[in-house]
PDB file of N, CA and C in Angstrom:
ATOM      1  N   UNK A   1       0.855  -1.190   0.000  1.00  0.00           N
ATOM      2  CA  UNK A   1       0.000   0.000   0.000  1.00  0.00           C
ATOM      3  C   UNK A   1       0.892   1.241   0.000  1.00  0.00           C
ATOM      4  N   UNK A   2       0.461   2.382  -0.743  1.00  0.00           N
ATOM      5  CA  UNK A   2       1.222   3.399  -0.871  1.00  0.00           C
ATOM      6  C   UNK A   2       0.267   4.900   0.020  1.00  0.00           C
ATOM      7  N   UNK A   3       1.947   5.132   0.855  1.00  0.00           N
ATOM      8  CA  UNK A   3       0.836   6.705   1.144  1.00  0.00           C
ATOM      9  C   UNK A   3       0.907   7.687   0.249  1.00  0.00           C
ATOM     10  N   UNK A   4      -0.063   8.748   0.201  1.00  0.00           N
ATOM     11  CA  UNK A   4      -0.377   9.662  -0.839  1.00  0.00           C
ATOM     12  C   UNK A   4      -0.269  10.949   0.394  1.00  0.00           C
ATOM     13  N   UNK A   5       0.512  12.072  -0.107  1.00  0.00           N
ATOM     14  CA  UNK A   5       0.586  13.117   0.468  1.00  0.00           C
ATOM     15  C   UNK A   5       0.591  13.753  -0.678  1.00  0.00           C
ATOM     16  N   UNK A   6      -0.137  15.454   0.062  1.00  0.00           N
ATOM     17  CA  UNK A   6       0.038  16.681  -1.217  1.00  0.00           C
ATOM     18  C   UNK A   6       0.985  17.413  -0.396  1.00  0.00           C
ATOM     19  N   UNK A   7       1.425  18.626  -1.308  1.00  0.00           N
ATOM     20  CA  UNK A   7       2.342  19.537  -0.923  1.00  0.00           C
ATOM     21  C   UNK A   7       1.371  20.841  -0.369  1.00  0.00           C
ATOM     22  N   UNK A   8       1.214  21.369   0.068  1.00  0.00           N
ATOM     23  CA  UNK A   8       0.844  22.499   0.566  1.00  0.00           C
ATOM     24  C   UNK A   8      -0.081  23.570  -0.282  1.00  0.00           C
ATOM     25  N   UNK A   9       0.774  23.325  -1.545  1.00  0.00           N
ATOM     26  CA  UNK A   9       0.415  24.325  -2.683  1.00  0.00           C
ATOM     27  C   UNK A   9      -0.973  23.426  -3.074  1.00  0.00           C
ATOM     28  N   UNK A  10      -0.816  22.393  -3.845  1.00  0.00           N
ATOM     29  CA  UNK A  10      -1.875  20.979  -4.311  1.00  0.00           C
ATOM     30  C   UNK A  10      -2.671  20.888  -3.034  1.00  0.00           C
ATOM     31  N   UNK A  11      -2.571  20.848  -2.210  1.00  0.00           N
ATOM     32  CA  UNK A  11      -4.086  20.728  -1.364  1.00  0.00           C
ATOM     33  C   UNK A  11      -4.812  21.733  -1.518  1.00  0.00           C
ATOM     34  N   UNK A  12      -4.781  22.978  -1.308  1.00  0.00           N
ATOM     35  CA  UNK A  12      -4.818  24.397  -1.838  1.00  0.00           C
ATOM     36  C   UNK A  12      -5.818  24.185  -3.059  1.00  0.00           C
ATOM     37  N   UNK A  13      -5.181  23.666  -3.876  1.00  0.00           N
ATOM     38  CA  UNK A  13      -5.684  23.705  -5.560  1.00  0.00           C
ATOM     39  C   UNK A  13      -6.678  22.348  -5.383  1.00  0.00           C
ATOM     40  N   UNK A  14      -5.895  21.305  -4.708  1.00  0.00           N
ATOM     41  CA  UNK A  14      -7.836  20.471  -4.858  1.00  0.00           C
ATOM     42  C   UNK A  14      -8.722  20.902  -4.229  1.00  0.00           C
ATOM     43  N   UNK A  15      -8.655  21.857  -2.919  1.00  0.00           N
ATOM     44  CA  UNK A  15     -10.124  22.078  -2.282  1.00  0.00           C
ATOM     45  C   UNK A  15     -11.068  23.244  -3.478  1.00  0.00           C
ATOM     46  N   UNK A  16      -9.958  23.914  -4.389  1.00  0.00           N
ATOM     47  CA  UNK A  16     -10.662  24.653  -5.394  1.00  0.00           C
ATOM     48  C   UNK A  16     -11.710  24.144  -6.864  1.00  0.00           C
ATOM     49  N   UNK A  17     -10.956  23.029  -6.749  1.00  0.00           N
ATOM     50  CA  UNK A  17     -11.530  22.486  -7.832  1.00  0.00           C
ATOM     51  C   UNK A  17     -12.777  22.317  -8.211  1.00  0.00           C
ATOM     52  N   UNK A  18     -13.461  22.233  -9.283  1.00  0.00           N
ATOM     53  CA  UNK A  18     -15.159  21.838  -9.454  1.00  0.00           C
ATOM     54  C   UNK A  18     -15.398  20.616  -8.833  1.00  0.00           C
ATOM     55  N   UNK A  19     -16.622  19.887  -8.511  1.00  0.00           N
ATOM     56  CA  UNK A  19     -17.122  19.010  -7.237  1.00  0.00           C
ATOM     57  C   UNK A  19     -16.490  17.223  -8.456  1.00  0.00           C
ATOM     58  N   UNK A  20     -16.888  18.015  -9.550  1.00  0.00           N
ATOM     59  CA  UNK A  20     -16.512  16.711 -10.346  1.00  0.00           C
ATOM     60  C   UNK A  20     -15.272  16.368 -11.061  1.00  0.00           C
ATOM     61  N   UNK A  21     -14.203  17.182 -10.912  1.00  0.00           N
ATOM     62  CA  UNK A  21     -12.783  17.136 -10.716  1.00  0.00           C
ATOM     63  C   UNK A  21     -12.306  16.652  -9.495  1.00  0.00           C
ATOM     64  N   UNK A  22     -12.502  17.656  -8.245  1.00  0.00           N
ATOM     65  CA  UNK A  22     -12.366  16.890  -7.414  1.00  0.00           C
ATOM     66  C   UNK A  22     -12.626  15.515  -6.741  1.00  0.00           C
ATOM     67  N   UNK A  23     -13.645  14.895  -7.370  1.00  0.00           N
ATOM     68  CA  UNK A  23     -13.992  13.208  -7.198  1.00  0.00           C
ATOM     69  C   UNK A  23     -13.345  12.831  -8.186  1.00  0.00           C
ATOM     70  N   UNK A  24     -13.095  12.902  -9.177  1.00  0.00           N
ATOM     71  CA  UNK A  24     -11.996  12.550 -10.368  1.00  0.00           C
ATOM     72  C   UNK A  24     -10.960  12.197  -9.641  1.00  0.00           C
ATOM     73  N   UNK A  25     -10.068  13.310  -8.979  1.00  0.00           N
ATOM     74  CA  UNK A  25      -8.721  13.048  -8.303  1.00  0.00           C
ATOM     75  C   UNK A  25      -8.860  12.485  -7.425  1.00  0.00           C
ATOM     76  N   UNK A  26      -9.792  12.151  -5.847  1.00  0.00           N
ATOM     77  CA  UNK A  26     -10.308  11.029  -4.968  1.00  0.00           C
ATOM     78  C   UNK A  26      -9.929  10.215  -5.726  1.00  0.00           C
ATOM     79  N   UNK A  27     -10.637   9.913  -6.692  1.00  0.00           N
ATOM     80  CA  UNK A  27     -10.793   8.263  -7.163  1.00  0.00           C
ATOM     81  C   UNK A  27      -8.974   7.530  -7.904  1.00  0.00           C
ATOM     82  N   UNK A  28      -8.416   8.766  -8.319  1.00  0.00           N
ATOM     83  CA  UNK A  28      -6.756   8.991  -8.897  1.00  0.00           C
ATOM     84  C   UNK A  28      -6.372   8.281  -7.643  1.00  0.00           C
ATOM     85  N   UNK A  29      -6.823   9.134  -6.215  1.00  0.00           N
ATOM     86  CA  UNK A  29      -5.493   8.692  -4.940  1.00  0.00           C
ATOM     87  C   UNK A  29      -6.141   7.612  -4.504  1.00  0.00           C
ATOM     88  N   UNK A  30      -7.510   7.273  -4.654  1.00  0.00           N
ATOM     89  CA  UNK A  30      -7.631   5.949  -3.954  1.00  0.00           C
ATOM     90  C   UNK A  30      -7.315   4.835  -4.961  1.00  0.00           C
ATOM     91  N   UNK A  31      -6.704   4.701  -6.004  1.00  0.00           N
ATOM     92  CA  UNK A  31      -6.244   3.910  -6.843  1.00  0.00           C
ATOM     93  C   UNK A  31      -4.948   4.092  -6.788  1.00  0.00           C
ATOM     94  N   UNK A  32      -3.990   4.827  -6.972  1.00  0.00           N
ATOM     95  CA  UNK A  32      -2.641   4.749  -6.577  1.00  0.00           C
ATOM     96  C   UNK A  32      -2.562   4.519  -5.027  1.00  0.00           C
ATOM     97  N   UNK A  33      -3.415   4.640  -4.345  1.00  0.00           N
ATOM     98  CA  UNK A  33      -2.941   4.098  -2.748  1.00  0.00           C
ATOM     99  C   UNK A  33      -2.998   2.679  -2.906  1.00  0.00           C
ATOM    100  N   UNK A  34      -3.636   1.977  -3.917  1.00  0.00           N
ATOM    101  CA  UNK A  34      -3.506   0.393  -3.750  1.00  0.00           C
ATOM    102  C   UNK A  34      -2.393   0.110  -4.685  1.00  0.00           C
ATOM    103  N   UNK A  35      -2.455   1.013  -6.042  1.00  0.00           N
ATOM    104  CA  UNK A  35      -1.379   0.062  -6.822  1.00  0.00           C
ATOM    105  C   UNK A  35      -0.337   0.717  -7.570  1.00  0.00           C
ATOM    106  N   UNK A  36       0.145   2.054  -6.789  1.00  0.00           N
ATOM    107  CA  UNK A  36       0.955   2.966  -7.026  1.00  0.00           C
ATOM    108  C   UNK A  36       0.997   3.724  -7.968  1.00  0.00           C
ATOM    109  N   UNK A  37       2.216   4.576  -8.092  1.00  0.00           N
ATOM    110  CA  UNK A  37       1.793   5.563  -9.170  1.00  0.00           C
ATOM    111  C   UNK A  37       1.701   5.858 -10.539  1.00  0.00           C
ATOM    112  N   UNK A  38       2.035   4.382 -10.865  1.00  0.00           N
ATOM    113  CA  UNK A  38       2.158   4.464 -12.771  1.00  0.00           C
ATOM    114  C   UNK A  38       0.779   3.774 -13.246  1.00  0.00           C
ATOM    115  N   UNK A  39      -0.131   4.919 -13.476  1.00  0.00           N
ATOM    116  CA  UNK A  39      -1.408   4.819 -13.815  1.00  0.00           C
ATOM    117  C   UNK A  39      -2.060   4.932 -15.087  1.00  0.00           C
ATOM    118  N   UNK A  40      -1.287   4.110 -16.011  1.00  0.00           N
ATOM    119  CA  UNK A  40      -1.287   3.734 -17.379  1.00  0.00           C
ATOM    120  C   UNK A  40      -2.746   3.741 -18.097  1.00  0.00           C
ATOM    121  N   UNK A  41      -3.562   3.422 -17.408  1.00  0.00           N
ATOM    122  CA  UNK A  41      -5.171   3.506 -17.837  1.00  0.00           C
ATOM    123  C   UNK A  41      -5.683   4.896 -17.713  1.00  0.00           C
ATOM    124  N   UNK A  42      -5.221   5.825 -17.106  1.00  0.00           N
ATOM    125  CA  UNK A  42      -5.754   7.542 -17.059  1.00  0.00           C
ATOM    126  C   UNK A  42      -5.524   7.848 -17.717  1.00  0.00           C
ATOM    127  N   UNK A  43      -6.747   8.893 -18.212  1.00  0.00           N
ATOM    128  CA  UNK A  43      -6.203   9.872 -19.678  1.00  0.00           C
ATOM    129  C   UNK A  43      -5.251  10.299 -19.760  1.00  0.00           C
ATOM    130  N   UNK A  44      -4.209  10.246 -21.061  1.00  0.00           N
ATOM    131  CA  UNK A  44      -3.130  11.470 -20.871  1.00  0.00           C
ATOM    132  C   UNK A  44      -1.966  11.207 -19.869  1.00  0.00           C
ATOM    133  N   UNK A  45      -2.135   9.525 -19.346  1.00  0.00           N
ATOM    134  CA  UNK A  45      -1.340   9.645 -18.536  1.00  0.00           C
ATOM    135  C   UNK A  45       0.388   9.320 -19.275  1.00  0.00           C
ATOM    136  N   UNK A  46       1.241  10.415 -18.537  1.00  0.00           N
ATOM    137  CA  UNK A  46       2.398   9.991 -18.928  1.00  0.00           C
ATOM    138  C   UNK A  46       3.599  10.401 -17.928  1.00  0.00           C
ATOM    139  N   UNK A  47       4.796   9.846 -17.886  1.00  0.00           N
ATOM    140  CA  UNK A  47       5.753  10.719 -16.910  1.00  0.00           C
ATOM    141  C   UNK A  47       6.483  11.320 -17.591  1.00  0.00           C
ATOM    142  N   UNK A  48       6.560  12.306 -16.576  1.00  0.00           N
ATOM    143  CA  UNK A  48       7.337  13.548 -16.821  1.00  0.00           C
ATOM    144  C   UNK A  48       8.854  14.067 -16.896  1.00  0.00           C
ATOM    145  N   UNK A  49       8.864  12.947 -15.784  1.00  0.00           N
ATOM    146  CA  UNK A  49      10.907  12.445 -15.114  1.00  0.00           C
ATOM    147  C   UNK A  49      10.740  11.070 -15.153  1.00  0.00           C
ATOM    148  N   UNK A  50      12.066  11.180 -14.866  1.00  0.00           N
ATOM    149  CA  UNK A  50      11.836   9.315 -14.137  1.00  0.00           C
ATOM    150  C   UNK A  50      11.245   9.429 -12.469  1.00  0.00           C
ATOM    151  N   UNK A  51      10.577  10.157 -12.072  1.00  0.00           N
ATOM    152  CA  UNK A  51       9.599  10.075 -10.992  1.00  0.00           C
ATOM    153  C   UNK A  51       8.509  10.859 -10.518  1.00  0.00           C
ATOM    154  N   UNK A  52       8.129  11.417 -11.504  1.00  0.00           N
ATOM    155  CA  UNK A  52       7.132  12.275 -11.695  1.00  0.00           C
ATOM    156  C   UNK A  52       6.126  12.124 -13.149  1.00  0.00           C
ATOM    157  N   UNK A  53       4.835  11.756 -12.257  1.00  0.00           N
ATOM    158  CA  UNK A  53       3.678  11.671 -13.459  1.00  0.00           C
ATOM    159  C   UNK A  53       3.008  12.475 -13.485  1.00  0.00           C
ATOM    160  N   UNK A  54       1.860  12.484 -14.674  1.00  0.00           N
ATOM    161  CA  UNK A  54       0.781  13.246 -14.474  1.00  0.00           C
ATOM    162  C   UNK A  54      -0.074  12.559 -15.510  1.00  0.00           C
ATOM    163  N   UNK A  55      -1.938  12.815 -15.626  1.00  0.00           N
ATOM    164  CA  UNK A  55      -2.772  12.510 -15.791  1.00  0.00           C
ATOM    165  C   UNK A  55      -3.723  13.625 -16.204  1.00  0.00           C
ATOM    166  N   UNK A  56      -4.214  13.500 -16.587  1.00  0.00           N
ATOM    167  CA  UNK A  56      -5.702  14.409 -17.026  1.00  0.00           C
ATOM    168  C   UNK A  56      -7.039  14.292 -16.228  1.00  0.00           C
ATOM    169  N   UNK A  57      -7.597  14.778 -15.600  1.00  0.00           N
ATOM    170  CA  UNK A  57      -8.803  14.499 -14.524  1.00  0.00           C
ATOM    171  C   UNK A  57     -10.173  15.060 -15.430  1.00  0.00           C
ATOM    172  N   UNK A  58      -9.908  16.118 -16.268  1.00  0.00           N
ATOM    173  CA  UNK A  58     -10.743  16.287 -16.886  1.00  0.00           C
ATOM    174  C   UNK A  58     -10.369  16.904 -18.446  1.00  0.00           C
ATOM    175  N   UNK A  59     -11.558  16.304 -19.401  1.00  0.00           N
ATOM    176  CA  UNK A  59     -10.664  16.845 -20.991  1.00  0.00           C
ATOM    177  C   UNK A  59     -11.458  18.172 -21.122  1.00  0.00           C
ATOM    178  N   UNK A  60     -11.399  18.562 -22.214  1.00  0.00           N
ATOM    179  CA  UNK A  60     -12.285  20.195 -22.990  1.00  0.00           C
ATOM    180  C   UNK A  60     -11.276  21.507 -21.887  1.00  0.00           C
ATOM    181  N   UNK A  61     -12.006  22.419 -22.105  1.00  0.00           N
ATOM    182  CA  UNK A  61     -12.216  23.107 -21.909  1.00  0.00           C
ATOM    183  C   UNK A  61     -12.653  24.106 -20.419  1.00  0.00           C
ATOM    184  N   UNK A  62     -11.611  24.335 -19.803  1.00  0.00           N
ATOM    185  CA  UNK A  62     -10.485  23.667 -19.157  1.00  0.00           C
ATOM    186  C   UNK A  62     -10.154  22.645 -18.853  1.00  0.00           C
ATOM    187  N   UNK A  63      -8.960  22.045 -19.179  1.00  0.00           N
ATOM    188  CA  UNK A  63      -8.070  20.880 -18.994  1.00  0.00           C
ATOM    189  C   UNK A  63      -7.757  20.921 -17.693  1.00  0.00           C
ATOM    190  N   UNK A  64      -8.313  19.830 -16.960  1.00  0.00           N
ATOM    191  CA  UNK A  64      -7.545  20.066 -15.628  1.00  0.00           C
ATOM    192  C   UNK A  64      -6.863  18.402 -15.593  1.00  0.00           C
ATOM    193  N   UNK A  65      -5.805  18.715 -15.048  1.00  0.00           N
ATOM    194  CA  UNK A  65      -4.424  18.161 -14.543  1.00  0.00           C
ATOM    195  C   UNK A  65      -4.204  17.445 -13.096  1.00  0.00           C
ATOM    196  N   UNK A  66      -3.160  16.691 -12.984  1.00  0.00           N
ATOM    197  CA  UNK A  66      -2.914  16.362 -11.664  1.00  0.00           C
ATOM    198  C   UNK A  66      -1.327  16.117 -11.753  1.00  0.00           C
ATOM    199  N   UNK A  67      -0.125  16.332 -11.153  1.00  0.00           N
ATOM    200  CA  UNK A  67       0.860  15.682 -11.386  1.00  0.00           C
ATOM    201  C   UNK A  67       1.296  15.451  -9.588  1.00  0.00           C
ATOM    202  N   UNK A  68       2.337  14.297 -10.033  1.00  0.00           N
ATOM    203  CA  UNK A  68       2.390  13.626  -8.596  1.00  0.00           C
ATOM    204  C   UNK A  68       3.970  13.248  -8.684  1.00  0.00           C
ATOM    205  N   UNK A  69       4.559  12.925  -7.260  1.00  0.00           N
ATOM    206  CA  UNK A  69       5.859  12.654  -7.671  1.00  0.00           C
ATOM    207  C   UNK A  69       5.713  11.208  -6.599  1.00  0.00           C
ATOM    208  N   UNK A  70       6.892  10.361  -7.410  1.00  0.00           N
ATOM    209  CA  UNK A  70       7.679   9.125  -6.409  1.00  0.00           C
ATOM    210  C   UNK A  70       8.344   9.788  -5.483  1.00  0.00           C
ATOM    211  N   UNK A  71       8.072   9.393  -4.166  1.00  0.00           N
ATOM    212  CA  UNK A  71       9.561   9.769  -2.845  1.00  0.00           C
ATOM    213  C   UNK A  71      10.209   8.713  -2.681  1.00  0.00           C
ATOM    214  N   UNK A  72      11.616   8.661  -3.299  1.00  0.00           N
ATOM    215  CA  UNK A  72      12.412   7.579  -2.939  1.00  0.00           C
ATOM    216  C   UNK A  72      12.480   7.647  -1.546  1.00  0.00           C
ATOM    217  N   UNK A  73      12.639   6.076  -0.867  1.00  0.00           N
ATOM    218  CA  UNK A  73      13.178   5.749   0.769  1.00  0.00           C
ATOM    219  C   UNK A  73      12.414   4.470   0.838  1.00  0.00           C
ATOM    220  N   UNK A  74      12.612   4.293   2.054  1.00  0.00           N
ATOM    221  CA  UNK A  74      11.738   3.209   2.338  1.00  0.00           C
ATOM    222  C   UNK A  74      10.419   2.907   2.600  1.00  0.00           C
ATOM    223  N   UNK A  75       9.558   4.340   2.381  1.00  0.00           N
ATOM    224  CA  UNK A  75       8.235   4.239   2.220  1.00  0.00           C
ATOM    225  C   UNK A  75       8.133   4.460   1.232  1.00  0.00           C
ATOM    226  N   UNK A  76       6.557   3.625   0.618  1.00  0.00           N
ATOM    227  CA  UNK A  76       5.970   3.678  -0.424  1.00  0.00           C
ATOM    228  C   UNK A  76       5.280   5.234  -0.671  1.00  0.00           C
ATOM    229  N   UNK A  77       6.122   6.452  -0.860  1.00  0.00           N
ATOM    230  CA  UNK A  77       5.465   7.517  -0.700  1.00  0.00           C
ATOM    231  C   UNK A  77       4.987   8.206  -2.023  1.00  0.00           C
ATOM    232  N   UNK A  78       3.988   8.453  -2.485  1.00  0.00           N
ATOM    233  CA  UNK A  78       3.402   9.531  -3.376  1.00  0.00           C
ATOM    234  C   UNK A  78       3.161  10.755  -3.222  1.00  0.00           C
ATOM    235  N   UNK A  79       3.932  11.937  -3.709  1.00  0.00           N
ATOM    236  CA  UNK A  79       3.154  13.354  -2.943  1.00  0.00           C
ATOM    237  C   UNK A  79       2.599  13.806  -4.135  1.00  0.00           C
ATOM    238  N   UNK A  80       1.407  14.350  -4.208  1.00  0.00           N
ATOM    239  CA  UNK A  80       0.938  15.011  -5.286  1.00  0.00           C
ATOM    240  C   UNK A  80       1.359  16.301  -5.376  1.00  0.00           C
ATOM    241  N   UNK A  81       1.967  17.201  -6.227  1.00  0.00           N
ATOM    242  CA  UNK A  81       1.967  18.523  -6.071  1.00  0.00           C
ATOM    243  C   UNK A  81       1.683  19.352  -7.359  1.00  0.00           C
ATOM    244  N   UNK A  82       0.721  19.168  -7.747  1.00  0.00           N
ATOM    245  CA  UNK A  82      -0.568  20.031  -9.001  1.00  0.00           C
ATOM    246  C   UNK A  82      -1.122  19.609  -9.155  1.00  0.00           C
ATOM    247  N   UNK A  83      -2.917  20.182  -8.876  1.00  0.00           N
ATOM    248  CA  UNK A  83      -3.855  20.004  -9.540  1.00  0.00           C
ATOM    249  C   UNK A  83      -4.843  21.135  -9.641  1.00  0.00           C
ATOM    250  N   UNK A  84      -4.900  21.276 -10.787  1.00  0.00           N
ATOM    251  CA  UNK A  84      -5.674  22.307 -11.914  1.00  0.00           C
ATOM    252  C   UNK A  84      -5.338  22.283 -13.177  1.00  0.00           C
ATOM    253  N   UNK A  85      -5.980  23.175 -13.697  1.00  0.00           N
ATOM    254  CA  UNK A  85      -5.694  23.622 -15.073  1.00  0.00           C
ATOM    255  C   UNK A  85      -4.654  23.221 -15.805  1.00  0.00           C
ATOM    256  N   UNK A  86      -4.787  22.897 -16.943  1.00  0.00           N
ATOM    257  CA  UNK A  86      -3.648  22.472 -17.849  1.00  0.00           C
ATOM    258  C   UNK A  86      -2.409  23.378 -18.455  1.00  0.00           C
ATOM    259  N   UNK A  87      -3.242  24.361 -18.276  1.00  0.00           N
ATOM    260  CA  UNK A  87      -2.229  25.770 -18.773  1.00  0.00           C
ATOM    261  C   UNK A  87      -1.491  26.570 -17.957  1.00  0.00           C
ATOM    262  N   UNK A  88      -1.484  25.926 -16.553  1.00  0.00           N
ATOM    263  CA  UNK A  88      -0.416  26.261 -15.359  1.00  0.00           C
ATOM    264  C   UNK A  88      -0.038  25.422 -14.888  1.00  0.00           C
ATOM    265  N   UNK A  89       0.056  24.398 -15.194  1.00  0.00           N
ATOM    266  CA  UNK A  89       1.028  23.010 -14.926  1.00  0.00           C
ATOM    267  C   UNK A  89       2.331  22.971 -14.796  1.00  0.00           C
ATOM    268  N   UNK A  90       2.521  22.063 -13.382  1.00  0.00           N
ATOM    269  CA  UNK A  90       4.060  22.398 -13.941  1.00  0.00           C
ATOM    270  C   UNK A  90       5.125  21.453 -14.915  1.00  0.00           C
ATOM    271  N   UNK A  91       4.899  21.798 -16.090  1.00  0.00           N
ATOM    272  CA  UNK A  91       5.821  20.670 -17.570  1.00  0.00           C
ATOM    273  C   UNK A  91       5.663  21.336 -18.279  1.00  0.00           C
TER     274      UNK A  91
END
């Protein structure tokens, strides 16, 4: 099982989100909390580094985004740090 943490900034930006983005990304972290973060079946999903992904939560008009990083160590750690808009992303 993997923990999922946001950064400060990304929690920020999901409590903003529309009600159906934000259950979009719920459903993102409760699926990488079981089977980590390379989430090959999400729209758009691709990485960015070799430890940093991102995904699409919603298509059209605004594009909203999610990107997340691997924490190397000995925990299974995920921190998310963006989610919104596609056109302030950070890539």
């Amino acid at each position: 099982m993997w923990i999922i943490q946001y950064t400060k900034k990304a929690a920020r930006q999901a409590e903003k989100l529309p009600k159906g983005v934000r259950e979009t990304l719920d459903a993102l972290v409760r699926e990488m909390e079981l089977l980590g973060p390379v989430r090959g079946a999400w729209p758009h999903y691709g990485k960015l580094k070799s430890t940093i992904h991102h995904c699409h939560l919603k298509r059209g008009h605004p594009t909203y985004v999610a990107v997340w990083q691997e924490v190397s160590g000995t925990i299974q750690l995920i921190r998310i740090i963006y989610a919104g808009t596609h056109e302030k992303a950070p890539y």
